[in-house]
C-alpha atoms as a PDB file:
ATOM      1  CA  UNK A   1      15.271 -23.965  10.458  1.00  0.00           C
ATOM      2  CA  UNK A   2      15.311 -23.598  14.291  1.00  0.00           C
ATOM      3  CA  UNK A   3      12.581 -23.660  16.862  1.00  0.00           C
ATOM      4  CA  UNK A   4      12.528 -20.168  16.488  1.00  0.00           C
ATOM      5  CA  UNK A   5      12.391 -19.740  12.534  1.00  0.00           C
ATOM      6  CA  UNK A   6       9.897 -21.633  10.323  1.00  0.00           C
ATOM      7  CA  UNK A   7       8.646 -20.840   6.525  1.00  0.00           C
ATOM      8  CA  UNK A   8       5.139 -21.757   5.234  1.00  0.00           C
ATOM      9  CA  UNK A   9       3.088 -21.161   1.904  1.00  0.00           C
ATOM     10  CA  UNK A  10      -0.297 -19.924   1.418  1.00  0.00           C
ATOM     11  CA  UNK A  11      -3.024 -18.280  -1.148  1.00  0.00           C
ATOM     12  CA  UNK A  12      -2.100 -14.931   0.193  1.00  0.00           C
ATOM     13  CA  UNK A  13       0.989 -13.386   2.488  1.00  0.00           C
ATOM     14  CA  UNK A  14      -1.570 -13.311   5.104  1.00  0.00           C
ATOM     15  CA  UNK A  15      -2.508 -16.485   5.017  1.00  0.00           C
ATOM     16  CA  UNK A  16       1.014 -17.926   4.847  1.00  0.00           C
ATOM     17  CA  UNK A  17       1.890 -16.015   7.858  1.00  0.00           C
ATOM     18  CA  UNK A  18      -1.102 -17.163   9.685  1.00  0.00           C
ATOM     19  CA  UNK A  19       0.072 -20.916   9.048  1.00  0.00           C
ATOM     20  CA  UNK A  20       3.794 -20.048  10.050  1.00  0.00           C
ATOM     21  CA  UNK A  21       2.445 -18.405  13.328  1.00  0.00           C
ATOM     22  CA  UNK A  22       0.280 -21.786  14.272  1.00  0.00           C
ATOM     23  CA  UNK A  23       3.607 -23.660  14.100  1.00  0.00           C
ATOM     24  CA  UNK A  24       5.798 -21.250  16.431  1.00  0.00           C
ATOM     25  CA  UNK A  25       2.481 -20.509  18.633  1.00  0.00           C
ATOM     26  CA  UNK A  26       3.586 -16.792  18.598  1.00  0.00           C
ATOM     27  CA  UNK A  27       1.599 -14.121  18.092  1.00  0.00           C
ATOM     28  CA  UNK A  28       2.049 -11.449  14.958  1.00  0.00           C
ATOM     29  CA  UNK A  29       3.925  -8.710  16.872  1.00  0.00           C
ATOM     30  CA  UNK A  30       6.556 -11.540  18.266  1.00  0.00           C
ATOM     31  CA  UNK A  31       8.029 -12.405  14.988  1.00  0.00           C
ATOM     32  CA  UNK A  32       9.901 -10.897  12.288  1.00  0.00           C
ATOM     33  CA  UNK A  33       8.352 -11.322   8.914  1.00  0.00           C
ATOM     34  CA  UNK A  34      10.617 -12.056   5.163  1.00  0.00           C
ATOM     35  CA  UNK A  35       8.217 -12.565   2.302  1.00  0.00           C
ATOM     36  CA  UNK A  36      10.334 -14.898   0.468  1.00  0.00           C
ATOM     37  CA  UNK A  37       7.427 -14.777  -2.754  1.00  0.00           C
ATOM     38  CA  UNK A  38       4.495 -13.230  -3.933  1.00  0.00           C
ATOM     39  CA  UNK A  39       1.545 -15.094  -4.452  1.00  0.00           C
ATOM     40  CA  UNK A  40       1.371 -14.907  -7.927  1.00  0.00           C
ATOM     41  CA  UNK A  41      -2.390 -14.986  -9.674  1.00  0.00           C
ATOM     42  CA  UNK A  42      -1.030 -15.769 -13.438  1.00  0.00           C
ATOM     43  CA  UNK A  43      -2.820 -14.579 -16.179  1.00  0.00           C
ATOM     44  CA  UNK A  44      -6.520 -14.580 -15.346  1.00  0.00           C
ATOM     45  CA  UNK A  45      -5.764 -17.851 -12.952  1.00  0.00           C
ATOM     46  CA  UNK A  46      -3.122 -19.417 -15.383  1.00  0.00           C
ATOM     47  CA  UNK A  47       0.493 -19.803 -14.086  1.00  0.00           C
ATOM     48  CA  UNK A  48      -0.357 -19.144 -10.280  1.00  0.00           C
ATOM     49  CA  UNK A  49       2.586 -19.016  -7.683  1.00  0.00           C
ATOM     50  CA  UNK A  50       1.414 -19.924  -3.915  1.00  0.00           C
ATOM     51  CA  UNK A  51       2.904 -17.111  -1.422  1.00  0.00           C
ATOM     52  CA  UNK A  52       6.087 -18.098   0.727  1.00  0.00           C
ATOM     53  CA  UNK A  53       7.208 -16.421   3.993  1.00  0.00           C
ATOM     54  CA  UNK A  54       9.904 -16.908   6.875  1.00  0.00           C
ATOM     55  CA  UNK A  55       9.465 -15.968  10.361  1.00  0.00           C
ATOM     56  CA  UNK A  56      11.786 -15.660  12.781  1.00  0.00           C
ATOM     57  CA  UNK A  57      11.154 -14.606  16.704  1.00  0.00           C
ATOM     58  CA  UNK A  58      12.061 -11.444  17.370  1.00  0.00           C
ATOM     59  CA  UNK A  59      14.986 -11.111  19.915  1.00  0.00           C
ATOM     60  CA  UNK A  60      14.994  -8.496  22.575  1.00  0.00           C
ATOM     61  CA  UNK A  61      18.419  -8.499  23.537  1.00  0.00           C
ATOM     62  CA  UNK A  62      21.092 -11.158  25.503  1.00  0.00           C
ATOM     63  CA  UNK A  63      20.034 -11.419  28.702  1.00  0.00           C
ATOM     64  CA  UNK A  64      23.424 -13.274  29.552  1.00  0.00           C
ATOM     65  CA  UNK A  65      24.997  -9.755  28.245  1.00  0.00           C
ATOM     66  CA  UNK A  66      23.068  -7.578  30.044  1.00  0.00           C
ATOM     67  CA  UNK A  67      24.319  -9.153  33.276  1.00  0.00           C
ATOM     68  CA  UNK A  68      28.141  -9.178  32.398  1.00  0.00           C
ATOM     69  CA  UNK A  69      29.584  -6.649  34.525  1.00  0.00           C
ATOM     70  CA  UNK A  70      31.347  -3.629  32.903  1.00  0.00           C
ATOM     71  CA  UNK A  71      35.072  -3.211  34.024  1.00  0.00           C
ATOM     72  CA  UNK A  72      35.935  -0.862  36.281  1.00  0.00           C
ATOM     73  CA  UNK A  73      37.693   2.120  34.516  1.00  0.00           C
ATOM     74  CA  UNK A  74      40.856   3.875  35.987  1.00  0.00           C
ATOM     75  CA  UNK A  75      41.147   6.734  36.758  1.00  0.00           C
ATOM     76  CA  UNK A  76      41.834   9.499  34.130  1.00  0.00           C
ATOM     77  CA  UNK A  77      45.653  11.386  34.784  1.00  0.00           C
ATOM     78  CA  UNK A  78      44.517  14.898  35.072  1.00  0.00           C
ATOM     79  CA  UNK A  79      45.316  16.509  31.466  1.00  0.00           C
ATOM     80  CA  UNK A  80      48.321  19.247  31.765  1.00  0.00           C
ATOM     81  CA  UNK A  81      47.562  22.211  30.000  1.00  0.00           C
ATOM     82  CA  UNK A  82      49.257  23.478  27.050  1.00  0.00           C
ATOM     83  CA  UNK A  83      48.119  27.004  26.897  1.00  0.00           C
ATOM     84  CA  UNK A  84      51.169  27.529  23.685  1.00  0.00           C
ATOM     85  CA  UNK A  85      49.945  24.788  21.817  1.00  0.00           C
ATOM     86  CA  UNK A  86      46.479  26.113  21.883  1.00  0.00           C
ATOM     87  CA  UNK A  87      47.879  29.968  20.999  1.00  0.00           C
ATOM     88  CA  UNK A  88      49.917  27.981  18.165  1.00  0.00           C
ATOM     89  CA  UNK A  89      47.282  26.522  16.506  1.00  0.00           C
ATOM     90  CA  UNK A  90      44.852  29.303  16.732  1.00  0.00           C
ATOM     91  CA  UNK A  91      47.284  31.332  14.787  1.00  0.00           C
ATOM     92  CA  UNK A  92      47.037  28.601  12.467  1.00  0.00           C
ATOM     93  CA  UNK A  93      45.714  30.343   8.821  1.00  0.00           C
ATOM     94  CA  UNK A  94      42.646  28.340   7.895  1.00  0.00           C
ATOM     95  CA  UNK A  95      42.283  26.917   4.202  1.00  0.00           C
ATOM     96  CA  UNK A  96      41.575  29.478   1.571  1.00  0.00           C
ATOM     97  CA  UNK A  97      38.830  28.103  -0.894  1.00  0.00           C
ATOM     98  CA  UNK A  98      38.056  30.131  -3.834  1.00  0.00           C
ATOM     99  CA  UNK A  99      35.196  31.147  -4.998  1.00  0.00           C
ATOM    100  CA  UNK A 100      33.340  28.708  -7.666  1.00  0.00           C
ATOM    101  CA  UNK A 101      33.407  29.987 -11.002  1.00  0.00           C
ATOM    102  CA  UNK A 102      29.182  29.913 -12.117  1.00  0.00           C
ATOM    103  CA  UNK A 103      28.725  27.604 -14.808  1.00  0.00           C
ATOM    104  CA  UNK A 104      25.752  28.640 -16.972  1.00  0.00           C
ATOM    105  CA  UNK A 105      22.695  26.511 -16.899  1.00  0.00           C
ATOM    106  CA  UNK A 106      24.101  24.689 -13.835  1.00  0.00           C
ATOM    107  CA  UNK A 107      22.399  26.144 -10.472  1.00  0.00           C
ATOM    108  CA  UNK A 108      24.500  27.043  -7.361  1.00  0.00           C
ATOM    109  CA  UNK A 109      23.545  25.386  -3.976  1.00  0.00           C
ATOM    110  CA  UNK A 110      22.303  29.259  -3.224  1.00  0.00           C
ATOM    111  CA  UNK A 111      20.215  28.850  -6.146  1.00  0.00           C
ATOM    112  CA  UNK A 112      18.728  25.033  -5.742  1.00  0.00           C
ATOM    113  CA  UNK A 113      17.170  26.257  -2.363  1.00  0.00           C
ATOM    114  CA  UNK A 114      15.601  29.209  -3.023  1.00  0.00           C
ATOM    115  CA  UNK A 115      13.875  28.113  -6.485  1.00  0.00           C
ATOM    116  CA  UNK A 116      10.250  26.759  -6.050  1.00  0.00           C
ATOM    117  CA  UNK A 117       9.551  23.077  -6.420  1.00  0.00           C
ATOM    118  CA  UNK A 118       7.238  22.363  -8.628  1.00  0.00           C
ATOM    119  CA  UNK A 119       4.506  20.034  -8.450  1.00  0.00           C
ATOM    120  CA  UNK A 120       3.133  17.479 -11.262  1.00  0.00           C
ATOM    121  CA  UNK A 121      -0.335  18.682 -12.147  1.00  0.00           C
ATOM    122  CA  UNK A 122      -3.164  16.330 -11.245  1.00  0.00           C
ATOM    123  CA  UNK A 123      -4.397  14.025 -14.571  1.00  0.00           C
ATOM    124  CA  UNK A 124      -7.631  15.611 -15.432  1.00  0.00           C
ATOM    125  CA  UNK A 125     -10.429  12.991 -14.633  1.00  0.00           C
ATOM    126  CA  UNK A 126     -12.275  10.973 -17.691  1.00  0.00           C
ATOM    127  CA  UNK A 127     -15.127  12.078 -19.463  1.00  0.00           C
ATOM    128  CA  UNK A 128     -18.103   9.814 -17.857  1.00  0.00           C
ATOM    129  CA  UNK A 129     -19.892   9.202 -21.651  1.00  0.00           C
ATOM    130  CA  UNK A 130     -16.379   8.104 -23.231  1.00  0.00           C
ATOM    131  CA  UNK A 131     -15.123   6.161 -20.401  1.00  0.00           C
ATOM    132  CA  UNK A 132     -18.763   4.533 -20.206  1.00  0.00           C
ATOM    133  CA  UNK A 133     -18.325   3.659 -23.967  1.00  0.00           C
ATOM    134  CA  UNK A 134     -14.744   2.514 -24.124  1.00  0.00           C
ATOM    135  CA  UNK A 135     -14.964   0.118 -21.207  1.00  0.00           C
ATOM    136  CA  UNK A 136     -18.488  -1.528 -22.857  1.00  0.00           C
ATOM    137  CA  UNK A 137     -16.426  -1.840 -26.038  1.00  0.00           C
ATOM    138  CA  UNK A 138     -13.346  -3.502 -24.463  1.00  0.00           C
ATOM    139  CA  UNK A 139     -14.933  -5.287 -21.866  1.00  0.00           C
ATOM    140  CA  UNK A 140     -16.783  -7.099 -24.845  1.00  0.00           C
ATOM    141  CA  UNK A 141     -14.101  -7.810 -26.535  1.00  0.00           C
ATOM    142  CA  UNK A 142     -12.006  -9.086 -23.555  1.00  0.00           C
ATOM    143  CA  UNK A 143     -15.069 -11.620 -22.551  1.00  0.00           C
ATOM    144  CA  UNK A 144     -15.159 -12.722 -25.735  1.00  0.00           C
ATOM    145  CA  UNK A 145     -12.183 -13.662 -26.040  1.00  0.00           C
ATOM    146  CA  UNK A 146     -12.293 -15.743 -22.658  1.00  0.00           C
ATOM    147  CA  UNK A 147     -15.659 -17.292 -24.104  1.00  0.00           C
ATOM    148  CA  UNK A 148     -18.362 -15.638 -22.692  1.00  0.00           C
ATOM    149  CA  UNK A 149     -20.208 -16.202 -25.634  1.00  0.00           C
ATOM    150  CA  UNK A 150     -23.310 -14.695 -23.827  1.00  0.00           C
ATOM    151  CA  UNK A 151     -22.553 -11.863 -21.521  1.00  0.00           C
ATOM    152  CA  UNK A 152     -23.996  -8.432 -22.040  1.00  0.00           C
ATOM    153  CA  UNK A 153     -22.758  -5.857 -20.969  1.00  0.00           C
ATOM    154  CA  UNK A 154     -24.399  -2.516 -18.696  1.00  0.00           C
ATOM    155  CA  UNK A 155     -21.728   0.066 -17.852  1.00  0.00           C
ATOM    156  CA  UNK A 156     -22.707   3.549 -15.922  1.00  0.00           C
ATOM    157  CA  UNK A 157     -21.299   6.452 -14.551  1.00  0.00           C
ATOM    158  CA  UNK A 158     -21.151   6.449 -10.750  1.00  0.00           C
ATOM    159  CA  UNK A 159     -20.406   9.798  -9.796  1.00  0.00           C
ATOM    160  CA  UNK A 160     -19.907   9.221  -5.948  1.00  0.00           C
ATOM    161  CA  UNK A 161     -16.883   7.009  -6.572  1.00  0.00           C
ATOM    162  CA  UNK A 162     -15.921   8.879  -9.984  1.00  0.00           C
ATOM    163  CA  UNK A 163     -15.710   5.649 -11.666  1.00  0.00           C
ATOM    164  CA  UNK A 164     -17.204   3.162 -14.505  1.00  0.00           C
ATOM    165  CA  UNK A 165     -19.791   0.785 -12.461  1.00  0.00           C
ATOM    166  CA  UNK A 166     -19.998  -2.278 -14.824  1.00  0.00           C
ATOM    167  CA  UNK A 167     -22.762  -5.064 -15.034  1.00  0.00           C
ATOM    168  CA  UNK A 168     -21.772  -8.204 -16.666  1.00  0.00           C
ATOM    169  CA  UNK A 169     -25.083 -10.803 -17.184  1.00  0.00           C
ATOM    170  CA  UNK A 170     -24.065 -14.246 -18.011  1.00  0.00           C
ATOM    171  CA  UNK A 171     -25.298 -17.888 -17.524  1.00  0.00           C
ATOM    172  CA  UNK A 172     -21.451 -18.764 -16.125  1.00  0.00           C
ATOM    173  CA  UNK A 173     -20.810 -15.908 -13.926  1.00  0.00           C
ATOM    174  CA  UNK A 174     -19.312 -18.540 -11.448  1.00  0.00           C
ATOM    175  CA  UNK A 175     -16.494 -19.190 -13.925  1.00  0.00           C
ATOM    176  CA  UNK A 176     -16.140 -15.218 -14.621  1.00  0.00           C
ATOM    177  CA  UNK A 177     -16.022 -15.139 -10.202  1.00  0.00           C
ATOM    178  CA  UNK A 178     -12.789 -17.187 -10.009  1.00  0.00           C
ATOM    179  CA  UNK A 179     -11.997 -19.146  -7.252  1.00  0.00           C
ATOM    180  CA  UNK A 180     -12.224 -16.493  -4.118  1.00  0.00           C
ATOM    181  CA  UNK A 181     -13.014 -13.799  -6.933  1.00  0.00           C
ATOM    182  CA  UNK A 182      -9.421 -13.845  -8.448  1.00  0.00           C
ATOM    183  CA  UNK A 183     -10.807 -14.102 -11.987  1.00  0.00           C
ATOM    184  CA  UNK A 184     -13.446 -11.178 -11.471  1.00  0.00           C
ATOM    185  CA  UNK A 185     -10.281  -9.248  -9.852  1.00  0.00           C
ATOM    186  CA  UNK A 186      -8.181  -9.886 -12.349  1.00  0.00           C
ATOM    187  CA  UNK A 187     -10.815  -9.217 -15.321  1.00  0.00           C
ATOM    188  CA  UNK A 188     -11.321  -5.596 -13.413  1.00  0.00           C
ATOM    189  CA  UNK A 189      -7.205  -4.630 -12.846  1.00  0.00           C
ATOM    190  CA  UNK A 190      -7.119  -5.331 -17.010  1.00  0.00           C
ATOM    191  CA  UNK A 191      -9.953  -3.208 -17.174  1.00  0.00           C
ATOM    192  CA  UNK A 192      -8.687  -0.209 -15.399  1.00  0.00           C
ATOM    193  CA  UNK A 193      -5.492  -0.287 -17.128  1.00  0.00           C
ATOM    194  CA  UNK A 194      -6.659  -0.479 -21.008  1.00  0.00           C
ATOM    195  CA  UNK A 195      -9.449   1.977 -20.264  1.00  0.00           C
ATOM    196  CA  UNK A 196      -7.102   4.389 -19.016  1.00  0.00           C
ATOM    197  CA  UNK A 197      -4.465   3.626 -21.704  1.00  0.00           C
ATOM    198  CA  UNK A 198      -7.415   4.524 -24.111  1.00  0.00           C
ATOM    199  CA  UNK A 199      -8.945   7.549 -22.801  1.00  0.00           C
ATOM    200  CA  UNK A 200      -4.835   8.746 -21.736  1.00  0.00           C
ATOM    201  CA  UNK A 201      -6.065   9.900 -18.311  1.00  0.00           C
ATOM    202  CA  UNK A 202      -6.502   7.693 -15.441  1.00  0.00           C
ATOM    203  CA  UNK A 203     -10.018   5.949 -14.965  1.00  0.00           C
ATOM    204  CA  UNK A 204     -11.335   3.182 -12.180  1.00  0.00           C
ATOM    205  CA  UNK A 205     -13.538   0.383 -13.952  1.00  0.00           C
ATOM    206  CA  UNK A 206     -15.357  -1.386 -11.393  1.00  0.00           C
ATOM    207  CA  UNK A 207     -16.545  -4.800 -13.005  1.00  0.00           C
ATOM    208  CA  UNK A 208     -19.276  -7.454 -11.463  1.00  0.00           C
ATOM    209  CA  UNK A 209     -21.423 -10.341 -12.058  1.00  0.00           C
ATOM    210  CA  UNK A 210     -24.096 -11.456 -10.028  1.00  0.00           C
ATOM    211  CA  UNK A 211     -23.853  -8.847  -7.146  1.00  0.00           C
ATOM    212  CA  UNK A 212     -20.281 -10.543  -6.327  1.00  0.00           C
ATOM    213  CA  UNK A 213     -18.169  -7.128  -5.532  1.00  0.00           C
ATOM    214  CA  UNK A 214     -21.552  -5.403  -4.808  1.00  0.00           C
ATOM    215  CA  UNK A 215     -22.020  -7.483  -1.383  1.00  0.00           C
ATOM    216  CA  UNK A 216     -17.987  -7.465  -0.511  1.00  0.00           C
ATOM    217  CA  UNK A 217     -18.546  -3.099  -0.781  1.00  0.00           C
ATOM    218  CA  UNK A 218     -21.430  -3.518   1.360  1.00  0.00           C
ATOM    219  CA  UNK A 219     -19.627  -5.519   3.886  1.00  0.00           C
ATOM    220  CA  UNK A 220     -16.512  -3.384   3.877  1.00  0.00           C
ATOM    221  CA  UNK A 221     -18.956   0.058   4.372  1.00  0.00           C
ATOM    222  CA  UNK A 222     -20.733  -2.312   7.065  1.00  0.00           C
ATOM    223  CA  UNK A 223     -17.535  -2.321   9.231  1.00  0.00           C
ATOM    224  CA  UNK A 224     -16.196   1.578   8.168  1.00  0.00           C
ATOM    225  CA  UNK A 225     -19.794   2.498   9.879  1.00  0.00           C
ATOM    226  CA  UNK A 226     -18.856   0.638  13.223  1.00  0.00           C
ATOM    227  CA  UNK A 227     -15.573   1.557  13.135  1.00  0.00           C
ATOM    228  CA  UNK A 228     -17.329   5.601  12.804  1.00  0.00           C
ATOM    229  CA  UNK A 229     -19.413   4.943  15.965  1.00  0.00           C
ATOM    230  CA  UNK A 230     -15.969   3.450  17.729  1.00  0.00           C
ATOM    231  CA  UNK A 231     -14.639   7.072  17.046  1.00  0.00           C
ATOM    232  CA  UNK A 232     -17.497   9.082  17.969  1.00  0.00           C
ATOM    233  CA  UNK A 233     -17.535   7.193  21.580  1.00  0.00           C
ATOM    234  CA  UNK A 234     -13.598   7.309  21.820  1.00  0.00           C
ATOM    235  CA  UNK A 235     -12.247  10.225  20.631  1.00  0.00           C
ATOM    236  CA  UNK A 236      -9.522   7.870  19.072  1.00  0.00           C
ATOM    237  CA  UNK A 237      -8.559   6.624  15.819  1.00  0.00           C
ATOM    238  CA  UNK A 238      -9.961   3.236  14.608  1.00  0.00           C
ATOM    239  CA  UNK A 239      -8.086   0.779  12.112  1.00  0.00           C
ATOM    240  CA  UNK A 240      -9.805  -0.925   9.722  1.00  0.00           C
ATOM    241  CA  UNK A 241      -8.600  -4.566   8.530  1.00  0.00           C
ATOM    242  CA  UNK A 242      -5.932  -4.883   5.720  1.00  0.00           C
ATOM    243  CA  UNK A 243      -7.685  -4.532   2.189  1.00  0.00           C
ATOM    244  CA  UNK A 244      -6.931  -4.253  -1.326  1.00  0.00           C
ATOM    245  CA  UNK A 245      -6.720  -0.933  -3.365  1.00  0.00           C
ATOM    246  CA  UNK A 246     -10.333  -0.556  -4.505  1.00  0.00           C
ATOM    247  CA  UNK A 247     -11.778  -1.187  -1.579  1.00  0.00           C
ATOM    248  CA  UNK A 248      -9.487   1.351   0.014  1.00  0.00           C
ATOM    249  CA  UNK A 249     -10.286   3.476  -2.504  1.00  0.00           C
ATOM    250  CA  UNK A 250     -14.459   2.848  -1.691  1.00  0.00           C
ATOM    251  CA  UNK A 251     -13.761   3.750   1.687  1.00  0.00           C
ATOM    252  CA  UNK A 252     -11.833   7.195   1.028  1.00  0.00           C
ATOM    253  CA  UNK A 253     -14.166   8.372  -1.468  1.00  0.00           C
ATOM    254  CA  UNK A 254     -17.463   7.330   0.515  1.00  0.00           C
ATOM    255  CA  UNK A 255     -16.459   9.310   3.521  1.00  0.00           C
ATOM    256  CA  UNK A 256     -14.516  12.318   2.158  1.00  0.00           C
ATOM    257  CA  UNK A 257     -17.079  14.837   3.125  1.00  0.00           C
ATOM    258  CA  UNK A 258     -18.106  13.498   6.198  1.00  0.00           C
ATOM    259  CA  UNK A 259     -18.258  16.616   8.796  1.00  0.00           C
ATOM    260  CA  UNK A 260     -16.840  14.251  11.968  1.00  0.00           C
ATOM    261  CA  UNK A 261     -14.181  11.285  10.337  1.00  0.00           C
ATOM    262  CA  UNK A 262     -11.266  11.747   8.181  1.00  0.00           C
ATOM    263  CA  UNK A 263      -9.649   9.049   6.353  1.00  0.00           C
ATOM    264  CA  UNK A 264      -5.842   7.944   6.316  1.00  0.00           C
ATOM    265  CA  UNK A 265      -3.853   5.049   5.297  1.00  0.00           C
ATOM    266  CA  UNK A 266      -0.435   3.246   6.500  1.00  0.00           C
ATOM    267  CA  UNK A 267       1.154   0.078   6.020  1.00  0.00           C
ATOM    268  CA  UNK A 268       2.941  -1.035   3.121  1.00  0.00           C
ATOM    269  CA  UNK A 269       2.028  -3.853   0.769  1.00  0.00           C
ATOM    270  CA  UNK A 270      -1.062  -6.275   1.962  1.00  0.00           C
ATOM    271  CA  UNK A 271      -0.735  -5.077   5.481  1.00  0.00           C
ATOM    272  CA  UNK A 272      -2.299  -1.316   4.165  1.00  0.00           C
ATOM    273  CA  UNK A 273      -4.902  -0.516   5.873  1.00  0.00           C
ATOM    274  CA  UNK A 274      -7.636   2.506   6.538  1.00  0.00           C
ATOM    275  CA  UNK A 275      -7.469   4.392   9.752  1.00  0.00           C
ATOM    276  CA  UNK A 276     -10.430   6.377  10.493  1.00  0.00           C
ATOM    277  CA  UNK A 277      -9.786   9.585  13.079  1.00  0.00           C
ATOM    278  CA  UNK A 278     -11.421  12.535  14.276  1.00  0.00           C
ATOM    279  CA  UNK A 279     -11.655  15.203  12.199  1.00  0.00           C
ATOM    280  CA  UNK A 280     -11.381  18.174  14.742  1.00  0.00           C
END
């Protein structure tokens, strides 16, 4: 590694580029960034893998090249002109390509363009009493299995965010949290998936314990309401801090009809992000 290179670990991407950063002092726009691995969260916290990036300074270009002189060029010999060279090859015959004999079944080029392209339909969305009951019977069974001996289990429709809005009551909800929630998370991705798996459409779960993911979605709406008044005032679009699927999702769904702010997102990966603009 050179002064101008460095790699560093972390919990997160984020946070190992925050610690790579502190050791170049550079800023996050003057560095290139190579995720060398994933943090890695194991199976519900088992078999965890810490996050590894490299950063490099960006280079803007050889200043010692830029100030190189260019050789001077010499002068072009006027070109003569070969008007019968020009007549000779323009009486050139050009290539004759056949036609192409149709093949049946196979589309020409012609063909390709003009015909339609069609769309996947849209899965239809679950039925709120069957997705209520299959994630109360799972979820049981899943806890159970990861000795919650005493959890009970409340799951609800929530037709605002189309989704299953589970309850889980239990003396150890601090084990259920995780460490910074990764247990809870995980518990909820393994939700969504064998829900949807059951029911054969696709279906959100959202499962908490002890108001954990209930005051992180108030938080997150907290700061999509200041970012709204930023765009009133400005007239511009306002970016929202990196955040994981659901709460993108939350965000999208919770402002969908609202008559003044559309919702967008860019960025790839953990960087993703919610951009709220104007909607005129």
């Amino acid at each position: 590694m050179t002064e101008q290179e460095t790699e560093s670990e972390g919990k997160t991407v984020d946070e190992a580029v925050k610690s790579a950063l502190k050791k170049l002092g550079l800023h996050r726009d003057q560095v290139e960034v190579r995720i060398l691995q994933e943090a890695a969260g194991g199976i519900l916290g088992f078999g965890a893998k810490p996050a590894r990036v490299s950063i490099r300074r960006k280079l803007w270009g050889s200043p010692a090249k830029a100030s190189e002189p260019r050789p001077a060029r010499s002068p072009r010999a006027p070109r003569e002109r070969r008007p019968a060279a020009r007549a000779a090859r323009s009486e050139e015959p050009r290539e004759h390509r056949p036609p192409q004999t149709p093949v049946p079944g196979v589309p020409t080029p012609q063909e390709e363009k003009a015909a339609p392209q069609t769309t996947r339909p849209p899965s239809p969305p679950p039925d709120p009493a069957q997705a209520c009951a299959a994630t109360e019977e799972i979820l049981k069974e899943l806890l159970s299995r990861m000795l919650f001996t005493d959890a009970s289990i409340a799951a609800k429709w929530d037709p605002e965010q189309e989704r299953v809005k589970t309850h889980v009551r239990t003396a150890d909800s601090e084990r259920l949290i995780g460490p910074g929630g990764k247990t809870l998370e995980a518990v909820q991705f393994l939700m969504t998936l064998m829900v949807s798996r059951r029911l054969g459409t696709p279906a959100a779960v959202h499962v908490d314990t002890n108001d954990y993911w209930q005051m992180k979605e108030n938080e997150i709406l907290s700061q999509a309401l200041k970012g709204i008044e930023n765009v009133r005032n400005t007239g511009r679009p306002y970016r929202l801090q990196p955040m994981d699927a659901p709460m993108r999702r939350l965000i999208h769904k919770s402002l969908a009809k609202h008559p003044d702010i559309m919702t967008t997102s860019e960025g790839d990966g953990l960087w993703r992000k919610i951009v709220l603009r104007p909607r005129s």
